[in-house]
Protein backbone atom coordinates (compact mmCIF):
# COMPACT_ATOMS: atom_id res chain seq x y z
CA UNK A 1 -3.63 -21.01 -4.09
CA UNK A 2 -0.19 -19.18 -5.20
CA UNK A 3 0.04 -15.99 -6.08
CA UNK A 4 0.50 -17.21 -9.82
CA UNK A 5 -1.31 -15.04 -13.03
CA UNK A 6 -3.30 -18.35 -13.71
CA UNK A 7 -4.48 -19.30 -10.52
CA UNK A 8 -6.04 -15.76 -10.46
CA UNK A 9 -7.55 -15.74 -13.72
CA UNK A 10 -8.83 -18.92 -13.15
CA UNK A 11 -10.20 -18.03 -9.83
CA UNK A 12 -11.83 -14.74 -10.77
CA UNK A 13 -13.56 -16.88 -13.81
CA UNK A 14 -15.34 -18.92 -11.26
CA UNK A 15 -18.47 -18.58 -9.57
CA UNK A 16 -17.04 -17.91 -6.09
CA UNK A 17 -14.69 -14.97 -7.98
CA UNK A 18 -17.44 -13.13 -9.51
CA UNK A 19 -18.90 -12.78 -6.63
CA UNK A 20 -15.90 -11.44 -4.63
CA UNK A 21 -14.91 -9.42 -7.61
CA UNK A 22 -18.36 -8.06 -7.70
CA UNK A 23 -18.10 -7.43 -3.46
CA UNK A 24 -14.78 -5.53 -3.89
CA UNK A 25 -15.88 -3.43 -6.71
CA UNK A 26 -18.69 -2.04 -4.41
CA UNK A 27 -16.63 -1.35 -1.51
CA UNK A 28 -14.15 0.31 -4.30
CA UNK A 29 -17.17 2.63 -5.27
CA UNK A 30 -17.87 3.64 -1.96
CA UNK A 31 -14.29 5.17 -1.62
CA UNK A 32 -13.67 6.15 -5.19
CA UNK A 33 -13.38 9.69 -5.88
CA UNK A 34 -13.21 10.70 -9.60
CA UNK A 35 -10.52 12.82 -10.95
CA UNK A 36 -10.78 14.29 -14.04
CA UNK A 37 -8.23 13.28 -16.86
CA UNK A 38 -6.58 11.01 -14.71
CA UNK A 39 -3.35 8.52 -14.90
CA UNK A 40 -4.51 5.43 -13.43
CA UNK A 41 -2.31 2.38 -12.87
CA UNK A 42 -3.21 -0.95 -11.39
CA UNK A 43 -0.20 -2.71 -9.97
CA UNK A 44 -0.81 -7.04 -9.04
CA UNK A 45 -3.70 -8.34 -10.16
CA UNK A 46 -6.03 -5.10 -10.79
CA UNK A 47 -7.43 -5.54 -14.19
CA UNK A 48 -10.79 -6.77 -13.09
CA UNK A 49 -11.71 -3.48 -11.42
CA UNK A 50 -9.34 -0.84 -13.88
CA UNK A 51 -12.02 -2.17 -16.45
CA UNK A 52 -14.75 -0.71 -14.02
CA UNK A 53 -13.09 2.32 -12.92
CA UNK A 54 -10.45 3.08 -15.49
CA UNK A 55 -13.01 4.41 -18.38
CA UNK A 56 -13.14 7.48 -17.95
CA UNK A 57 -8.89 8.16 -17.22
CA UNK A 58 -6.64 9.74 -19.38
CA UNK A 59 -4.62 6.49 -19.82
CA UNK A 60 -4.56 3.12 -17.62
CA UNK A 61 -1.56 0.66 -16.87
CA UNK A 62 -1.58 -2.69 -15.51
CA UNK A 63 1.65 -3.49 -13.86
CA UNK A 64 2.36 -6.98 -12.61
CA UNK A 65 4.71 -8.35 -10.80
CA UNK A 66 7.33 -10.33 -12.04
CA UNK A 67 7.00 -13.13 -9.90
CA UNK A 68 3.12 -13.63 -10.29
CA UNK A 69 3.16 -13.36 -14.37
CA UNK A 70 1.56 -11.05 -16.84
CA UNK A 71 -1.62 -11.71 -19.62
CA UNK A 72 -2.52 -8.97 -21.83
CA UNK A 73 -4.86 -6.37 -20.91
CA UNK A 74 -7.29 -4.89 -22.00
CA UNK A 75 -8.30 -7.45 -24.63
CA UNK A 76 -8.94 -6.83 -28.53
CA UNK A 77 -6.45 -3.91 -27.79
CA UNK A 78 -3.17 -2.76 -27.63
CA UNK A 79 -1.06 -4.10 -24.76
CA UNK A 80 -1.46 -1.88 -21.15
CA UNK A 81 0.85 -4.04 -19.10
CA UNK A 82 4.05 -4.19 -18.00
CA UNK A 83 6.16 -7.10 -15.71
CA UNK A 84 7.83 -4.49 -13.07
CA UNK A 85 9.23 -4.85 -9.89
CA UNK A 86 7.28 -3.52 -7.41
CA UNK A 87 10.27 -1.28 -5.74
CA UNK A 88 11.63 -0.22 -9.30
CA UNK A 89 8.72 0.83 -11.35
CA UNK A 90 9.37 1.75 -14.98
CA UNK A 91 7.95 5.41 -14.09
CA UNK A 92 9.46 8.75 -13.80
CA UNK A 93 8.71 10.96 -10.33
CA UNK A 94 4.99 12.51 -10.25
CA UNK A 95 3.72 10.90 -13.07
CA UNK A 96 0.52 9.06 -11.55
CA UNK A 97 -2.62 10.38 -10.26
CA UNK A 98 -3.64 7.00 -8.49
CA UNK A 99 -2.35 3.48 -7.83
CA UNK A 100 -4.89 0.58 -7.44
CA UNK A 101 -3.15 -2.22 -5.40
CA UNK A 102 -5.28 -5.45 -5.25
CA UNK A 103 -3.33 -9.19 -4.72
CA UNK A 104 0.21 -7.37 -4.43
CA UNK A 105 0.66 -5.08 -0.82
CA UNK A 106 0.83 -8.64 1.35
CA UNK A 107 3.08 -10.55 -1.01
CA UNK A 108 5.90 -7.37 -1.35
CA UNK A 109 9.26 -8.33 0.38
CA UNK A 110 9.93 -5.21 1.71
CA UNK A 111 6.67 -3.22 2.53
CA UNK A 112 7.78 -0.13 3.19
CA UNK A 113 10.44 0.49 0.00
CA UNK A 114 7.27 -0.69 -1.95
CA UNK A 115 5.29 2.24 -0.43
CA UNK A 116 8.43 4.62 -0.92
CA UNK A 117 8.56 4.14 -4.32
CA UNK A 118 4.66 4.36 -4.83
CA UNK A 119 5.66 7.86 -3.42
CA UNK A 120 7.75 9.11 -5.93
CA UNK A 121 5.42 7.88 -9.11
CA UNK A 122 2.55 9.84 -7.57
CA UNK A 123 1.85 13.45 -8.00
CA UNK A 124 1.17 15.47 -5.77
CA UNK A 125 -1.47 14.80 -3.38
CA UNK A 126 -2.12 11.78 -5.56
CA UNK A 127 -4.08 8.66 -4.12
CA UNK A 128 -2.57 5.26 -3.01
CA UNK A 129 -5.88 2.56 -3.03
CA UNK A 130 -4.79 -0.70 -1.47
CA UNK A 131 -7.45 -3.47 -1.05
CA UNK A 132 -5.85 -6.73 0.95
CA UNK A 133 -6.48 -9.89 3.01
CA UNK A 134 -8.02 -8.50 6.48
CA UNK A 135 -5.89 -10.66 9.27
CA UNK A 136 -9.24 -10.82 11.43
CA UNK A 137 -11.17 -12.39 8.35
CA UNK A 138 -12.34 -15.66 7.31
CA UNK A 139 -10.71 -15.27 3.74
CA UNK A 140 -7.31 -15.39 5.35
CA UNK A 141 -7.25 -18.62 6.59
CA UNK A 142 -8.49 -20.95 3.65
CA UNK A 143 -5.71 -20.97 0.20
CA UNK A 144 -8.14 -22.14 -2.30
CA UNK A 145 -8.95 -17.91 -2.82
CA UNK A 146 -5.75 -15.52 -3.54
CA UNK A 147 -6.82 -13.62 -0.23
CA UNK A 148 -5.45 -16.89 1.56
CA UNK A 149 -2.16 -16.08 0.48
CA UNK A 150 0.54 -13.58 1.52
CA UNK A 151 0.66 -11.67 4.90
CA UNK A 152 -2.75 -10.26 6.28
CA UNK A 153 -3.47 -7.12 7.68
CA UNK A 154 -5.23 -5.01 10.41
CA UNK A 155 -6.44 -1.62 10.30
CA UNK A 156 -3.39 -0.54 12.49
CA UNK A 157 -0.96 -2.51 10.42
CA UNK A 158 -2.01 -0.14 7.55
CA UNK A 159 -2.01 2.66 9.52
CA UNK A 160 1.42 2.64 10.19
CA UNK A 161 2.65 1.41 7.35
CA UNK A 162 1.03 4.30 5.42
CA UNK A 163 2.17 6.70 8.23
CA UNK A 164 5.70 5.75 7.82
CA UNK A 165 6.02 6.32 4.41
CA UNK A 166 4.29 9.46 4.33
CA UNK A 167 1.03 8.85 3.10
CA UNK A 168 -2.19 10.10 5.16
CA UNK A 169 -5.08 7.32 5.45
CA UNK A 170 -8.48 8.70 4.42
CA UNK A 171 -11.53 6.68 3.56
CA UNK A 172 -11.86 2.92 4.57
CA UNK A 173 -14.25 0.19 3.42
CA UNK A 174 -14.53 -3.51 4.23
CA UNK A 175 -15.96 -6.32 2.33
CA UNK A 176 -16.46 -9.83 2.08
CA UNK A 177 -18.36 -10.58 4.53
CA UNK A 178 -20.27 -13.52 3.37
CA UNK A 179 -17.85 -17.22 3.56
CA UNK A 180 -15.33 -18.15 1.12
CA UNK A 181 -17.47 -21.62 0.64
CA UNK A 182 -17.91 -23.36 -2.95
CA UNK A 183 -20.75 -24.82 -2.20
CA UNK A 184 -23.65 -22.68 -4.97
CA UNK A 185 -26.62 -22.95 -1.92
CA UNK A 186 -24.29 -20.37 0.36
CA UNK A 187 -22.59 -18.57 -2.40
CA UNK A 188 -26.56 -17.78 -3.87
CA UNK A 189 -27.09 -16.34 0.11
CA UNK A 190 -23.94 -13.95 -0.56
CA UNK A 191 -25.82 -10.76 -0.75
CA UNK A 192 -27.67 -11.49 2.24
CA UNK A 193 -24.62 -12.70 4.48
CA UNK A 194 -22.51 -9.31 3.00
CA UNK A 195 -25.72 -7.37 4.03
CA UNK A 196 -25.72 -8.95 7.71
CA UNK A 197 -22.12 -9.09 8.00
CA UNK A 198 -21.50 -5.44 6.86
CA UNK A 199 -23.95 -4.92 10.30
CA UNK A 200 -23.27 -6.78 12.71
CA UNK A 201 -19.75 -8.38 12.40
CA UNK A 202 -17.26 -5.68 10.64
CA UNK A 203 -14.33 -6.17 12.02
CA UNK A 204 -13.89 -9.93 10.48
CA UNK A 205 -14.45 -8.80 7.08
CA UNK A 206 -12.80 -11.21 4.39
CA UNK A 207 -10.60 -7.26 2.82
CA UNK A 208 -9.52 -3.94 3.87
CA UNK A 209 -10.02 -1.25 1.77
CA UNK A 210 -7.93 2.05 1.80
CA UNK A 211 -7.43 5.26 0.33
CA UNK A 212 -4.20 7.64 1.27
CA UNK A 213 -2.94 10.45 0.01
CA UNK A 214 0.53 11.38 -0.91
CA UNK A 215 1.61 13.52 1.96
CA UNK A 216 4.84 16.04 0.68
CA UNK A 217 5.90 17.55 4.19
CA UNK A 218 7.02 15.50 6.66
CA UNK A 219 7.51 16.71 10.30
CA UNK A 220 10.23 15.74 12.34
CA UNK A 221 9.53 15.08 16.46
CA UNK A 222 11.17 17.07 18.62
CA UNK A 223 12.83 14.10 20.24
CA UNK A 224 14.23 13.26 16.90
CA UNK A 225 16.07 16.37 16.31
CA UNK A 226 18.05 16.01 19.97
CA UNK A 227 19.00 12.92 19.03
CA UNK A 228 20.86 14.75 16.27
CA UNK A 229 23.03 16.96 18.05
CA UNK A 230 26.55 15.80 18.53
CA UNK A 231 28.10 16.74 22.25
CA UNK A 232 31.37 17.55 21.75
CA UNK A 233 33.49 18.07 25.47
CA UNK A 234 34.63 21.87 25.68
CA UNK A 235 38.02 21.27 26.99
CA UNK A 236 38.70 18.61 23.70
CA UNK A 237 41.20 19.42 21.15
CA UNK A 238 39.25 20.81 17.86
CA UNK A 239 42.30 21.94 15.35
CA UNK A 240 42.73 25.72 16.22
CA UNK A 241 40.05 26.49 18.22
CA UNK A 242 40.71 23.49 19.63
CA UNK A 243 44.18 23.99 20.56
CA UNK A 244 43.23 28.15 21.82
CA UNK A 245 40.60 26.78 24.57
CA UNK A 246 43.57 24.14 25.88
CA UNK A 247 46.19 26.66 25.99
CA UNK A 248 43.19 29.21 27.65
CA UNK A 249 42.90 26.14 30.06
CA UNK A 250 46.62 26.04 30.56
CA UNK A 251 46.93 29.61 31.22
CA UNK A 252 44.27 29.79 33.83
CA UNK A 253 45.73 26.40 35.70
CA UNK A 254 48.86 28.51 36.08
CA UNK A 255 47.66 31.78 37.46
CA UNK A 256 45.77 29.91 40.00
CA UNK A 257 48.61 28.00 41.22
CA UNK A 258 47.05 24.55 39.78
């Protein structure tokens, strides 16, 4: 399955869909802090959980990227989406209390510009949510779901990723647990399978979930800051002062017969 706007609306308006839709919205809740009169945006394919989570913000976009598609959202009213670019987005700096990133993080050419600029839209210490394909999980490796697309993820992955661009990781969650199987006698044992797999096998959960904050200060390591310094030799020509230490040098080689 492509990262195409109808493949995911068709897939989230099957059986096996609902279920995972239902599955991340849970983990979601776990991890989902509420902020009062907040400026929610949902950038990829979001609008199944800003429905859940986006009624009580101040305003909600859904911003999708140009290369999966758009459909209007929320339905019955007036348009909340935009086509963007994920590393140009349509937003001036600080403007965004939280960004909800579901189908988009492993498709992004460039990762970490994507991050940068989810930087500069957020306020600060506003709140970066991503939810993607875990590279340890069963979801990953079958394309008829969208989590079978794009490049996967570990824990560590994220970690650095975030790190990098200056956002601090906070709360995780993990989900899908249960197979990504059409067959309706394993999808009605979901619940039970997410239960068991929640215990006892973790780390090969079908999604990560996320939540990092912007971080403003950024420290530099000491080994960075040598690396800055520019050695220039002392006995060098540098215009005047330059030319005073060489004649100094000059002057010195004389009186001691050099």
């Amino acid at each position: 399955m492509n990262g195409d706007i109808v493949d995911l609306r068709a897939f989230y308006a099957s059986l096996l869909g609902r279920l995972a839709e239902r599955s991340i919205a849970m983990a979601l809740s776990s991890i989902w802090i509420k902020l009062p009169e907040e400026r929610l945006v949902g950038l990829g394919y979001a609008v199944p959980w800003l429905d859940r989570f986006g009624a009580d913000a101040e305003r909600v976009f859904a911003f999708m990227p140009a290369r999966q598609g758009a459909v209007h959202w929320p339905p019955g009213k007036a348009s909340a989406t935009a086509l963007v670019f994920e590393e140009e987005l349509p937003l001036p700096d600080s403007s965004v209390d939280r960004i909800l990133l579901v189908h988009a993080f492993e498709h992004t050419e460039n990762p970490r510009q994507t991050l940068l600029e989810l930087w500069r839209v957020l306020a600060p210490g506003g709140r970066l949510v991503i939810v993607v394909p875990n590279r340890r999980g069963l979801w990953a490796r079958f394309e008829h779901t969208p989590f079978g697309t794009g490049r996967p993820y570990s824990r560590s992955q994220l970690v650095e990723a975030l790190r990098e661009a200056n956002f601090t990781p906070g709360a995780w969650a993990d989900t899908l647990h249960f197979p990504p199987a059409r067959r309706r006698w394993i999808m009605k044992l979901h619940q039970w399978l997410e239960r068991a797999g929640r215990r006892f096998w973790p780390l090969f959960a079908g999604v990560l979930v996320v939540e990092a904050e912007k971080r403003l200060q950024q420290g530099i390591p000491a080994m960075a800051r040598r690396s800055r310094r520019v050695l220039v030799p002392v006995l060098t020509p540098q215009g005047a002062t330059g030319f005073g230490a060489g004649r100094a040098f000059r002057n010195a080689s004389r009186e001691n017969g050099v």
